[in-house]
PDB file of N, CA and C in Angstrom:
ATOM      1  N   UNK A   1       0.104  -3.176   9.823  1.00  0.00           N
ATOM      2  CA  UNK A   1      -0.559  -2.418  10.863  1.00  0.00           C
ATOM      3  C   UNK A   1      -1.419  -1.334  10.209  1.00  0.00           C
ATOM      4  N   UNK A   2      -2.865  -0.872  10.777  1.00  0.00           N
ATOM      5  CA  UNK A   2      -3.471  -0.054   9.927  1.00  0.00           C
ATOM      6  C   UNK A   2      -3.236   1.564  10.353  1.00  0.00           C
ATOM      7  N   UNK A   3      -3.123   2.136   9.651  1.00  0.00           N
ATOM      8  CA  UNK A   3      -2.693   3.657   9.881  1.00  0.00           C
ATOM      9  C   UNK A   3      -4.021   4.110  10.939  1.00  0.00           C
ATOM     10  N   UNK A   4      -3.524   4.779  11.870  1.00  0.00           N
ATOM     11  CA  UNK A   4      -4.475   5.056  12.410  1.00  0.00           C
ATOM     12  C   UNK A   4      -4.722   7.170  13.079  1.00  0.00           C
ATOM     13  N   UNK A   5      -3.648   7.350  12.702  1.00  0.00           N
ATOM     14  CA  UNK A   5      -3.596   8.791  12.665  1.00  0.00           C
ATOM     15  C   UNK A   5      -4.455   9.812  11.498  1.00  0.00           C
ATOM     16  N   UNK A   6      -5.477  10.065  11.988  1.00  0.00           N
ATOM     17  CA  UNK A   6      -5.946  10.433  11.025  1.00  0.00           C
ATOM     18  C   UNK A   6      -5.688  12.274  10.194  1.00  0.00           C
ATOM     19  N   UNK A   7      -5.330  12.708  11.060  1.00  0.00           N
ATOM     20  CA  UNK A   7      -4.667  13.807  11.825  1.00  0.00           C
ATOM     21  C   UNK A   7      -2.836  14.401  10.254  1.00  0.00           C
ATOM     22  N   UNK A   8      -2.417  12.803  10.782  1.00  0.00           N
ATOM     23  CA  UNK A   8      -1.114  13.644   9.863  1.00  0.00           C
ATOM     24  C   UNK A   8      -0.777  11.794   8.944  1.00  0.00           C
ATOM     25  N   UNK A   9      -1.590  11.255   9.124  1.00  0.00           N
ATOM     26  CA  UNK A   9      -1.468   9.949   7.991  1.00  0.00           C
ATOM     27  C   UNK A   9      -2.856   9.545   7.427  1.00  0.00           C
ATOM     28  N   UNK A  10      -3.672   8.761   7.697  1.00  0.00           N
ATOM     29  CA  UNK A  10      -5.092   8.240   7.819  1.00  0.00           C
ATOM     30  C   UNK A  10      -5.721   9.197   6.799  1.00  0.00           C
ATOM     31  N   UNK A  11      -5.823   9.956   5.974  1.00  0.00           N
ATOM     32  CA  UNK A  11      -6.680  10.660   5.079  1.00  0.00           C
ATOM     33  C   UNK A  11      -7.883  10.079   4.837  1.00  0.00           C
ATOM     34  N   UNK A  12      -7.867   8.856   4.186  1.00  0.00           N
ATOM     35  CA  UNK A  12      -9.279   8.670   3.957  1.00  0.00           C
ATOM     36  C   UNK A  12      -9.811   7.741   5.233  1.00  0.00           C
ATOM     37  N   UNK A  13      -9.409   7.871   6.348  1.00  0.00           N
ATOM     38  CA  UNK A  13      -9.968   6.631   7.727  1.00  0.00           C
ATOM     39  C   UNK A  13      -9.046   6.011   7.846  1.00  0.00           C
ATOM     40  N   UNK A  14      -9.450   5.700   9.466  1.00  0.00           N
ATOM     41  CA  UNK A  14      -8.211   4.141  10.128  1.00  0.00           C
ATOM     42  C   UNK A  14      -8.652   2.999   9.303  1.00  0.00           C
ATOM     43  N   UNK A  15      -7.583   2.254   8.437  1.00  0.00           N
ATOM     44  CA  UNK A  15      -7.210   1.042   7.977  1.00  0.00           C
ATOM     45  C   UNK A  15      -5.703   1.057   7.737  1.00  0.00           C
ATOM     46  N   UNK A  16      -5.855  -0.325   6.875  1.00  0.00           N
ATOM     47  CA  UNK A  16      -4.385  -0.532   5.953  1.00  0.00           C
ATOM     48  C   UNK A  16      -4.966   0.354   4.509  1.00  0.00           C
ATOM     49  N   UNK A  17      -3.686   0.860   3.926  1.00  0.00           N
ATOM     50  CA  UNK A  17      -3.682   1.096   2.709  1.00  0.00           C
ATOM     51  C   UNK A  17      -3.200   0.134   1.932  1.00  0.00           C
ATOM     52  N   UNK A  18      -3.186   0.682   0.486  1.00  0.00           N
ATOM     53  CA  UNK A  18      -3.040  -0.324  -0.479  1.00  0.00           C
ATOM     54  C   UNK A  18      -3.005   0.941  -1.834  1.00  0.00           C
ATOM     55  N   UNK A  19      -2.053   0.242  -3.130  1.00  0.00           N
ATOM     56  CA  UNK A  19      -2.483   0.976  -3.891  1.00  0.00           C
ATOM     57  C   UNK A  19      -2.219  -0.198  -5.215  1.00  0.00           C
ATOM     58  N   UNK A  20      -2.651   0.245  -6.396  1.00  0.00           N
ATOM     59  CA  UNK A  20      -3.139  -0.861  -7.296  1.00  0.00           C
ATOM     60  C   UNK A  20      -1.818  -0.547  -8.587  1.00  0.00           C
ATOM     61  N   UNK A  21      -0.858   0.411  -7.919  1.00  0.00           N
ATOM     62  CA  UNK A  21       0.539   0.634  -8.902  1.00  0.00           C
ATOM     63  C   UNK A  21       1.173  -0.433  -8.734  1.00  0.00           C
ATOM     64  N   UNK A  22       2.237  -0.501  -9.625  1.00  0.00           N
ATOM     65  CA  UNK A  22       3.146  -1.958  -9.278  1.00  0.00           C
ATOM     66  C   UNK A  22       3.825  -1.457  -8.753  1.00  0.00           C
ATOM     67  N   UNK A  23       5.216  -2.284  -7.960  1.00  0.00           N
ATOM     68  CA  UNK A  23       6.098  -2.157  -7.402  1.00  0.00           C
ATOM     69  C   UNK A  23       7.574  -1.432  -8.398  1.00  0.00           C
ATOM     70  N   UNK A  24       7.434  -1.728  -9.405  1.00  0.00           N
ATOM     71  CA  UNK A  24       8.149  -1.536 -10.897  1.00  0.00           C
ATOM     72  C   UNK A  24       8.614   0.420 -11.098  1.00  0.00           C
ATOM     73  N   UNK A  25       7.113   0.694 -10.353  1.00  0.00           N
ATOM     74  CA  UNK A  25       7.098   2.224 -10.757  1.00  0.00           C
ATOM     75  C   UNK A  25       8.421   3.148  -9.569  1.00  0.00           C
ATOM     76  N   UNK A  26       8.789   4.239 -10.499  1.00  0.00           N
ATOM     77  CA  UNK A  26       9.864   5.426  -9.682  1.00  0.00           C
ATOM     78  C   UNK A  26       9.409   4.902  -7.903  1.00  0.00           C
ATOM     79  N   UNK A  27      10.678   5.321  -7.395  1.00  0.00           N
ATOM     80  CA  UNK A  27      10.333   6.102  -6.511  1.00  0.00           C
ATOM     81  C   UNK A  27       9.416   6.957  -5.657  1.00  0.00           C
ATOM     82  N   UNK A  28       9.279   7.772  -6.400  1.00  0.00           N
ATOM     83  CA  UNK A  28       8.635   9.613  -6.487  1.00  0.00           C
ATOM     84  C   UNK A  28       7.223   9.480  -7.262  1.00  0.00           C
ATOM     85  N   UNK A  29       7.027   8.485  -8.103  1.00  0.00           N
ATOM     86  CA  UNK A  29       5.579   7.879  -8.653  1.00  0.00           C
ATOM     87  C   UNK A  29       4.805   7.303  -7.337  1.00  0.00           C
ATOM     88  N   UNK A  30       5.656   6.510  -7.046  1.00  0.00           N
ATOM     89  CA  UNK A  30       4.678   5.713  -5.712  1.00  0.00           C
ATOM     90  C   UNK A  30       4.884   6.562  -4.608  1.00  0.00           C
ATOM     91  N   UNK A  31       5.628   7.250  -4.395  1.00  0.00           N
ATOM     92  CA  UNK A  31       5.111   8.085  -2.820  1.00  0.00           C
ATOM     93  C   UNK A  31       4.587   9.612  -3.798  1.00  0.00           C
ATOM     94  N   UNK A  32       4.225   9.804  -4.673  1.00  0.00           N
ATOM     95  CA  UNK A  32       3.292  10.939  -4.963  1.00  0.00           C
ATOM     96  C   UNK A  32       1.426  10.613  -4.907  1.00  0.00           C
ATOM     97  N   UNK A  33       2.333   8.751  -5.214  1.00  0.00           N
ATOM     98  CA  UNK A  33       0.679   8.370  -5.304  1.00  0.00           C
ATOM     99  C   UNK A  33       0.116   8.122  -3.821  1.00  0.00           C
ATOM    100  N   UNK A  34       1.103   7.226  -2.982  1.00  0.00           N
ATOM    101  CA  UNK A  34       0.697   7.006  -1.903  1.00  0.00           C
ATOM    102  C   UNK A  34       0.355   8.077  -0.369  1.00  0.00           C
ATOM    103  N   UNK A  35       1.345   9.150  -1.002  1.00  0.00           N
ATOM    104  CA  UNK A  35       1.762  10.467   0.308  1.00  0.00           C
ATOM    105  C   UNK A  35       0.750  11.332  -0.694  1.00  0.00           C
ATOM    106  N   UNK A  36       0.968  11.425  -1.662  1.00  0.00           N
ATOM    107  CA  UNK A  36       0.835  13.169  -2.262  1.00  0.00           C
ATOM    108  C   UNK A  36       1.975  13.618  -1.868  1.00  0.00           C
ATOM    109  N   UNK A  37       2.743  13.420  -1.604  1.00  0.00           N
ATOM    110  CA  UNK A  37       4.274  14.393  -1.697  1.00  0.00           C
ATOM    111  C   UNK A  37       5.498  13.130  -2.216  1.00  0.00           C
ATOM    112  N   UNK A  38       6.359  14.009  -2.272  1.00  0.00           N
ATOM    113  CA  UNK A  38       8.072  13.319  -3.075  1.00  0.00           C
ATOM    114  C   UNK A  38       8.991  13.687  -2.304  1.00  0.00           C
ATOM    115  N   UNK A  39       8.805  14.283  -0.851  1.00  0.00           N
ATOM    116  CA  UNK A  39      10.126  14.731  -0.250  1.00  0.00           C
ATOM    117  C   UNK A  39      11.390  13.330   0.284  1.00  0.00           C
ATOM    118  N   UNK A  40      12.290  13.447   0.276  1.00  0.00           N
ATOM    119  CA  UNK A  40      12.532  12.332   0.498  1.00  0.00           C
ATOM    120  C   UNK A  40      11.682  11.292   1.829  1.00  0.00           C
ATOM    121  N   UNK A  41      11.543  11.906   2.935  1.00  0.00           N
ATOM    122  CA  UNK A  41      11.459  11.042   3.924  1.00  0.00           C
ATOM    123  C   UNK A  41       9.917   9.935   3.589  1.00  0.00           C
ATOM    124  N   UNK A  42       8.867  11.073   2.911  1.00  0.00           N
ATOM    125  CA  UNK A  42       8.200   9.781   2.019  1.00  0.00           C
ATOM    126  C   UNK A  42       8.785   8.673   0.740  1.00  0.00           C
ATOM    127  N   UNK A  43       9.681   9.584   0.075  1.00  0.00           N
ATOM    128  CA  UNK A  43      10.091   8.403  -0.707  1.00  0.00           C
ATOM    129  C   UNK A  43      10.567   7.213  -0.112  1.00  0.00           C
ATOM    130  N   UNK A  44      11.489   7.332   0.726  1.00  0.00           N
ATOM    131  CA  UNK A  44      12.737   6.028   1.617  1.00  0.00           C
ATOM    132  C   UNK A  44      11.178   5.042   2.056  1.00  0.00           C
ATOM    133  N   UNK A  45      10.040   5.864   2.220  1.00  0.00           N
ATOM    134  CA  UNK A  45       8.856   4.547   2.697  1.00  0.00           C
ATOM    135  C   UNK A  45       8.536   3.885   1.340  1.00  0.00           C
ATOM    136  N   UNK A  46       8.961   4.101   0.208  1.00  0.00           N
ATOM    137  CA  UNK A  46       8.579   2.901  -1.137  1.00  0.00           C
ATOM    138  C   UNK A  46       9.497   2.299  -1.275  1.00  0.00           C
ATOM    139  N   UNK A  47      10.610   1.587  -0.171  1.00  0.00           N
ATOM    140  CA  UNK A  47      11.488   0.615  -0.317  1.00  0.00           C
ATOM    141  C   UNK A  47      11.367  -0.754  -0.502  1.00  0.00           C
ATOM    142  N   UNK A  48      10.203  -1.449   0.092  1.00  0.00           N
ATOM    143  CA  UNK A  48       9.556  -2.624   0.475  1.00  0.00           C
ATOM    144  C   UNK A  48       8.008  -2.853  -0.476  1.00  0.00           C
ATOM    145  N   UNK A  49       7.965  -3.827  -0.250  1.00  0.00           N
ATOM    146  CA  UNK A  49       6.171  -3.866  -0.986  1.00  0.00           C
ATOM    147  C   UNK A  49       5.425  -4.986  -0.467  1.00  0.00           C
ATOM    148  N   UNK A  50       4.357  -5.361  -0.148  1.00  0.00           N
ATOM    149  CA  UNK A  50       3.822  -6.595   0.430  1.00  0.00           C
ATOM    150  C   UNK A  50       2.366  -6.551  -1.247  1.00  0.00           C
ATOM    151  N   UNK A  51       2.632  -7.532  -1.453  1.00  0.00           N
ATOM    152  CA  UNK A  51       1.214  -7.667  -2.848  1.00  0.00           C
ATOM    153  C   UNK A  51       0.470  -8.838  -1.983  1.00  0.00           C
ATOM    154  N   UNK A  52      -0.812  -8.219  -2.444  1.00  0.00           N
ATOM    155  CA  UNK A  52      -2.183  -9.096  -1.545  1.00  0.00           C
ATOM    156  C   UNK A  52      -2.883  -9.306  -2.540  1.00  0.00           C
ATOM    157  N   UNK A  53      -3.391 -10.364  -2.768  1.00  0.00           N
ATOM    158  CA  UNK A  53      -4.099 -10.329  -3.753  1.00  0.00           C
ATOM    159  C   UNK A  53      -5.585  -9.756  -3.266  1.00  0.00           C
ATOM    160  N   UNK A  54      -6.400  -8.921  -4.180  1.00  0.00           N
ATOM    161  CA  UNK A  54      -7.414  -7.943  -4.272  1.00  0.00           C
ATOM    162  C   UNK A  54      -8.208  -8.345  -3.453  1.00  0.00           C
ATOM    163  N   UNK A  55      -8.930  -9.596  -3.832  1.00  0.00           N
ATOM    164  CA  UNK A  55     -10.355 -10.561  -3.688  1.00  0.00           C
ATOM    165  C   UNK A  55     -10.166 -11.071  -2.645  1.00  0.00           C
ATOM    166  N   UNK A  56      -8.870 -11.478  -1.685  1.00  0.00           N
ATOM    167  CA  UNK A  56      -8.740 -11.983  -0.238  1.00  0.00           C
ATOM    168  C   UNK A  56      -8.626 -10.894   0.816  1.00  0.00           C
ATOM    169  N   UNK A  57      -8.860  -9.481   0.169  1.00  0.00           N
ATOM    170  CA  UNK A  57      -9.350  -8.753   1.444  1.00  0.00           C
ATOM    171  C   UNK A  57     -10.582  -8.201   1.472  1.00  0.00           C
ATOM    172  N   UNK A  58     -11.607  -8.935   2.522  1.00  0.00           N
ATOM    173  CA  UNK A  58     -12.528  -8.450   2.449  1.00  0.00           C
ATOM    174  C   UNK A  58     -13.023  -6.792   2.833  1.00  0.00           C
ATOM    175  N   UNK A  59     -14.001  -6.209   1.999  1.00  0.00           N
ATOM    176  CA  UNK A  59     -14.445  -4.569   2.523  1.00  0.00           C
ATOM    177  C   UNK A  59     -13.285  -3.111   1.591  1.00  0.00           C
ATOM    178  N   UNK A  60     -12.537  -4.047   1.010  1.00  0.00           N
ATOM    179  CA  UNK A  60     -11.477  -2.460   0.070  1.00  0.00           C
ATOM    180  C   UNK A  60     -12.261  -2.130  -0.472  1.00  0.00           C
ATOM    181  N   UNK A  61     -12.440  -0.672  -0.163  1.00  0.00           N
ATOM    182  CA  UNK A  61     -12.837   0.560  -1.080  1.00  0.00           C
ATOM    183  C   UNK A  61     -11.461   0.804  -1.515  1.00  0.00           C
ATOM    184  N   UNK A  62     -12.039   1.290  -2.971  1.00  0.00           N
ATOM    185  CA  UNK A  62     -10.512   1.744  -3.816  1.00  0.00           C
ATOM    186  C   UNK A  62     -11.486   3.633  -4.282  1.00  0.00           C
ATOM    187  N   UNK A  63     -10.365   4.066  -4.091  1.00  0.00           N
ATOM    188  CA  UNK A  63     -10.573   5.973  -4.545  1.00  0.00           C
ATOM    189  C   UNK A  63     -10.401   5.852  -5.960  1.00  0.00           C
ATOM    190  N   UNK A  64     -10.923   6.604  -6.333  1.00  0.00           N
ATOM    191  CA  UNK A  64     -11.281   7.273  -8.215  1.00  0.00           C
ATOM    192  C   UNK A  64     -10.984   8.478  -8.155  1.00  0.00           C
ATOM    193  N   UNK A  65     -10.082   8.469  -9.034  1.00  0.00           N
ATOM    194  CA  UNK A  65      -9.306   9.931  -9.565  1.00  0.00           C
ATOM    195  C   UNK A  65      -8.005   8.967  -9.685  1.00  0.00           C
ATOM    196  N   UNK A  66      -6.864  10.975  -9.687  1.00  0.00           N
ATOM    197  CA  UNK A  66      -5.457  10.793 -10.069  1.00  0.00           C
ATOM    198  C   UNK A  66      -4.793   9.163  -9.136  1.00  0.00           C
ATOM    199  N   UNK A  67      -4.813   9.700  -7.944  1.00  0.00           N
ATOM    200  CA  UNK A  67      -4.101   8.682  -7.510  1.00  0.00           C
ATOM    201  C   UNK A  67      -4.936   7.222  -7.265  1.00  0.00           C
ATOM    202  N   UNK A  68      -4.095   6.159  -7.019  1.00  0.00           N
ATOM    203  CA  UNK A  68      -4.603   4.392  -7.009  1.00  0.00           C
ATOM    204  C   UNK A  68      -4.307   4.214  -5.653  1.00  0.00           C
ATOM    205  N   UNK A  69      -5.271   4.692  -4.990  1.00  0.00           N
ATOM    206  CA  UNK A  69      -5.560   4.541  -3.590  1.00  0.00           C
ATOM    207  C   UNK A  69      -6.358   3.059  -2.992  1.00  0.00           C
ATOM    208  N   UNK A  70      -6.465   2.210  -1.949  1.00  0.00           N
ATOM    209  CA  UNK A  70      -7.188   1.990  -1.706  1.00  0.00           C
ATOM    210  C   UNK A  70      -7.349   1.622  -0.256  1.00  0.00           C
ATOM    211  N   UNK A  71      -8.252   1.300   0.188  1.00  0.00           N
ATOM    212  CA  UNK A  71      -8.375   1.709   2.008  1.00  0.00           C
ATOM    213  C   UNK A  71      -9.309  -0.268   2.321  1.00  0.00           C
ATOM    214  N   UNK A  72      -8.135  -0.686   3.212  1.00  0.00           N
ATOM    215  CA  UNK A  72      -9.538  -1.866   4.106  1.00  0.00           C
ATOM    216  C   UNK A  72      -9.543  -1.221   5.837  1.00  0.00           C
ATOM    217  N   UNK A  73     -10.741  -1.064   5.961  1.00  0.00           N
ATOM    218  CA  UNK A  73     -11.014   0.195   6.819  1.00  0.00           C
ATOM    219  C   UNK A  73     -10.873  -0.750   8.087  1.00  0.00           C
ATOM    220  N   UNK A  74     -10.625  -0.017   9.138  1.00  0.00           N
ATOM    221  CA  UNK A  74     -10.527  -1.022  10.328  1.00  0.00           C
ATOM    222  C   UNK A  74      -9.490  -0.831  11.542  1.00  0.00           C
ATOM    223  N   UNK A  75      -9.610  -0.644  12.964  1.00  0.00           N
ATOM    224  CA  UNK A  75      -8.331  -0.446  13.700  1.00  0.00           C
ATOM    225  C   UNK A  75      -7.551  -1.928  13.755  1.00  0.00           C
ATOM    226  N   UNK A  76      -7.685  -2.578  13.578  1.00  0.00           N
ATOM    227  CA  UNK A  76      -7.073  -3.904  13.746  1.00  0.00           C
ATOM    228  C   UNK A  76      -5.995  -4.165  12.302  1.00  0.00           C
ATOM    229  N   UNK A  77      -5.333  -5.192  12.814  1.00  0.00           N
ATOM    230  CA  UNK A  77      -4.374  -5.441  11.977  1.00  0.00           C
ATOM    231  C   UNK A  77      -4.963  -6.955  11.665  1.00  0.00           C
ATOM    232  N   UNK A  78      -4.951  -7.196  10.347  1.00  0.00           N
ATOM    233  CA  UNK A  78      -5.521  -8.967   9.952  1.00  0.00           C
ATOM    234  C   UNK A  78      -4.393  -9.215   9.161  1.00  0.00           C
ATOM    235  N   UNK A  79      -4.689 -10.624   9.118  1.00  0.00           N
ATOM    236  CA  UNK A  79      -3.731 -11.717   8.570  1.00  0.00           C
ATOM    237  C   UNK A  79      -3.846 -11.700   7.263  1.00  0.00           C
ATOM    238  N   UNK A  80      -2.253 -12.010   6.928  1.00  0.00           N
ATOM    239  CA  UNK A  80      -2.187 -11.843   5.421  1.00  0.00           C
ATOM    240  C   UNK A  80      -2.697 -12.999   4.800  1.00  0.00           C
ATOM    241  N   UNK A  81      -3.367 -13.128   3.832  1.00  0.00           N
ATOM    242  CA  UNK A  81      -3.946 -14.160   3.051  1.00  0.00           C
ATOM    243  C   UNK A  81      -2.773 -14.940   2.324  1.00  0.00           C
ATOM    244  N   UNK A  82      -3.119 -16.316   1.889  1.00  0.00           N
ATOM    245  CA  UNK A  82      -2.691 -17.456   0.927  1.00  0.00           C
ATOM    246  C   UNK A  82      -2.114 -16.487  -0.811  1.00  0.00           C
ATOM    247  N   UNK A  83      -0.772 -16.771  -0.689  1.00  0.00           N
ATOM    248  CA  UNK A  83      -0.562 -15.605  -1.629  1.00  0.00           C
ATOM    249  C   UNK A  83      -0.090 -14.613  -1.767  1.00  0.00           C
ATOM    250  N   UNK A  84       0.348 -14.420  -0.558  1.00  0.00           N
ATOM    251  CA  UNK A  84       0.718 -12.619  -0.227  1.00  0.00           C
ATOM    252  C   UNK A  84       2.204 -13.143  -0.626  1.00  0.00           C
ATOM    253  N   UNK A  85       2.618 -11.645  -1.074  1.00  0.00           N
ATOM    254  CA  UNK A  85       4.388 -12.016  -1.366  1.00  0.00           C
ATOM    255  C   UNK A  85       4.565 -10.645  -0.841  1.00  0.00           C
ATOM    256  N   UNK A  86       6.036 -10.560  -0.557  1.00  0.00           N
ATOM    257  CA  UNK A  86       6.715  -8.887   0.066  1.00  0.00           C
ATOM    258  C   UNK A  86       8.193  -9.426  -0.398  1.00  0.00           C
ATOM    259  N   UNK A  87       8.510  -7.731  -0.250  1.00  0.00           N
ATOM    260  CA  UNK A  87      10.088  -8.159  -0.617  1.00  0.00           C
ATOM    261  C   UNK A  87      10.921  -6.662  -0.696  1.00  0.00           C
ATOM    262  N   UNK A  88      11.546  -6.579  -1.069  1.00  0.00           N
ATOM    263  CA  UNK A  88      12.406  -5.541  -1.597  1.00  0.00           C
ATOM    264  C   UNK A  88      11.746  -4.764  -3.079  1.00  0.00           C
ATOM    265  N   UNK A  89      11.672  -4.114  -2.993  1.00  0.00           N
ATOM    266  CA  UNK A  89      10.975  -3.556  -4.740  1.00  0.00           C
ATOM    267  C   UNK A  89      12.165  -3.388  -5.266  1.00  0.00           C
ATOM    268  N   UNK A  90      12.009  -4.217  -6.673  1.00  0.00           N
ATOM    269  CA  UNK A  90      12.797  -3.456  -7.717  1.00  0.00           C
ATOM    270  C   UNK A  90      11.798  -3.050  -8.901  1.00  0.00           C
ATOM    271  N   UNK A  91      13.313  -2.359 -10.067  1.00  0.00           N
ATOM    272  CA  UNK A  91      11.989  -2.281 -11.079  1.00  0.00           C
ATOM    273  C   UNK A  91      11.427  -2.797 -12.436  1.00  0.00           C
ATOM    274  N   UNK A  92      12.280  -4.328 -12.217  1.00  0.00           N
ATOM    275  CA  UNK A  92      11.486  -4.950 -13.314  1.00  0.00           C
ATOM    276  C   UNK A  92      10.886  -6.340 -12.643  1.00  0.00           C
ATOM    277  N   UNK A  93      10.005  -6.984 -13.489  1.00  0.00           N
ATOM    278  CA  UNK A  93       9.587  -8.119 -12.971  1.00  0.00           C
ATOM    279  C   UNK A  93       8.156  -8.181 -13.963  1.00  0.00           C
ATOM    280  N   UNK A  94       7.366  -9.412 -13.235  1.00  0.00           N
ATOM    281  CA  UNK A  94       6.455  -9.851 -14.116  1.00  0.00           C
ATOM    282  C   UNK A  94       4.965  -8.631 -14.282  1.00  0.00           C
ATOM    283  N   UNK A  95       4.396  -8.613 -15.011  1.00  0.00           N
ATOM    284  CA  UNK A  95       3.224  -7.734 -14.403  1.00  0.00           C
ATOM    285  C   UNK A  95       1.404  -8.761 -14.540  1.00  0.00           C
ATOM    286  N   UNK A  96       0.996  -7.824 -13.742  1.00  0.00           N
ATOM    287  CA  UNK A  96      -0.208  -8.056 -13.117  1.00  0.00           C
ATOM    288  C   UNK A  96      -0.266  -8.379 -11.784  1.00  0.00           C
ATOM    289  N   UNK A  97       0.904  -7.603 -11.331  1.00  0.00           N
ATOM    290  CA  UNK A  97       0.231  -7.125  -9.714  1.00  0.00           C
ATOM    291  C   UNK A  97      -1.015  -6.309  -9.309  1.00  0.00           C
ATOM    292  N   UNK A  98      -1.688  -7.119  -8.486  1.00  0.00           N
ATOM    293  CA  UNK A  98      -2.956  -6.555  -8.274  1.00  0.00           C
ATOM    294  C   UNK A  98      -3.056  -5.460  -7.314  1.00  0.00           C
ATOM    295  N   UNK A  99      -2.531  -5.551  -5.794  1.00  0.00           N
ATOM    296  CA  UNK A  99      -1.937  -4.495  -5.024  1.00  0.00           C
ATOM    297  C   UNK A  99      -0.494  -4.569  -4.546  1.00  0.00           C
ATOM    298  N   UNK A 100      -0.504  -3.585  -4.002  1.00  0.00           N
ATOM    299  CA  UNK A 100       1.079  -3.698  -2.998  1.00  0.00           C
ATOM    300  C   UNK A 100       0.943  -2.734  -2.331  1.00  0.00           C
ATOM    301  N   UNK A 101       1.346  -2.865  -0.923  1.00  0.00           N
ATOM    302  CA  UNK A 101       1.243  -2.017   0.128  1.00  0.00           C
ATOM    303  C   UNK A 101       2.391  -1.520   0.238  1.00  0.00           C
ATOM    304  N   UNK A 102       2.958  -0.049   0.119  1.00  0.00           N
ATOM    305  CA  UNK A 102       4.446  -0.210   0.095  1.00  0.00           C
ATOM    306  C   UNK A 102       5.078   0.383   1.413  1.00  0.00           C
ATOM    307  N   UNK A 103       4.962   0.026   2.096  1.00  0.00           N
ATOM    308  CA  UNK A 103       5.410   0.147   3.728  1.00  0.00           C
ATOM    309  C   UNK A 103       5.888  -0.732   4.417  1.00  0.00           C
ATOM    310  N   UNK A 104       6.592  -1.196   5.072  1.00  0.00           N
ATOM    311  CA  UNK A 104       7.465  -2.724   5.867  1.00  0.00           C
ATOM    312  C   UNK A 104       6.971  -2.231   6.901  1.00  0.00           C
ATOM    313  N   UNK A 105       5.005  -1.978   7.077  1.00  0.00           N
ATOM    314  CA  UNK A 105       4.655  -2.200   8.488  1.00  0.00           C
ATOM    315  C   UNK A 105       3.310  -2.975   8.468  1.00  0.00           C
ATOM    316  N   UNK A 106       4.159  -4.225   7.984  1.00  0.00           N
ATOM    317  CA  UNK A 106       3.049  -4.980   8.186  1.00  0.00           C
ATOM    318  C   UNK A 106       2.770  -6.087   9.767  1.00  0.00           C
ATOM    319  N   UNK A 107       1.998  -6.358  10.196  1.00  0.00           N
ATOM    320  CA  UNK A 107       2.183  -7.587  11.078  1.00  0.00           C
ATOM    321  C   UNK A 107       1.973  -9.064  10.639  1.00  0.00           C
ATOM    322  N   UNK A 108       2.105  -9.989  10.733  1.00  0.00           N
ATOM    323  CA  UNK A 108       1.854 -11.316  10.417  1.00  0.00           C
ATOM    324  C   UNK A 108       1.785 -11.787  11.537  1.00  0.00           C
ATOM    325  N   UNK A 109       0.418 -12.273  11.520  1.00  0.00           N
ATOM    326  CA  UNK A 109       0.022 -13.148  12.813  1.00  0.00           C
ATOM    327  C   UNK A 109       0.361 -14.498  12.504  1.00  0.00           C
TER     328      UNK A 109
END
């Protein structure tokens, strides 16, 4: 579902987020990257991860700087592409994950 609060979530615009860290990383790494904060109630949201691969969503802008942000802008919710995996994060596994959304609010049409 794409964040649409722009107010107290949505920072850079209504879409889905995405960020280009692996699933592998802390806790407190991925919700510093994804929130800007580490309090718990953002951390408990880096429990889950959905990986999309990059090139099957059309329109991501990705942010430059500290954090690995990236935004597919849009009020609608779209279908996950050929490829998508989600799951539980842990923290080892293969690398060259391209994104992962780390929120369990996704929809699947």
């Amino acid at each position: 579902m794409p964040s649409t609060n722009t107010t107290t979530d949505a920072a850079l615009g209504v879409g889905v987020y995405f960020t280009t860290k692996p699933p592998q990383c802390s806790n407190q790494t991925l919700a510093k990257n994804n929130y800007n904060n580490t309090q718990p109630h953002f951390v408990e949201r880096t429990q889950y991860y959905v990986r999309v691969p990059m090139d099957a969503v059309p329109g991501v802008q990705c942010v430059t700087g500290e954090r690995k942000v990236c935004l597919a802008s849009g009020s609608e919710p779209f279908s996950l592409p050929p490829g998508t995996k989600f799951g539980e994060r842990k923290r080892t596994g293969s690398k060259g994950h391209r994104m992962i959304f780390s929120e369990p609010r996704v929809r699947i049409r």
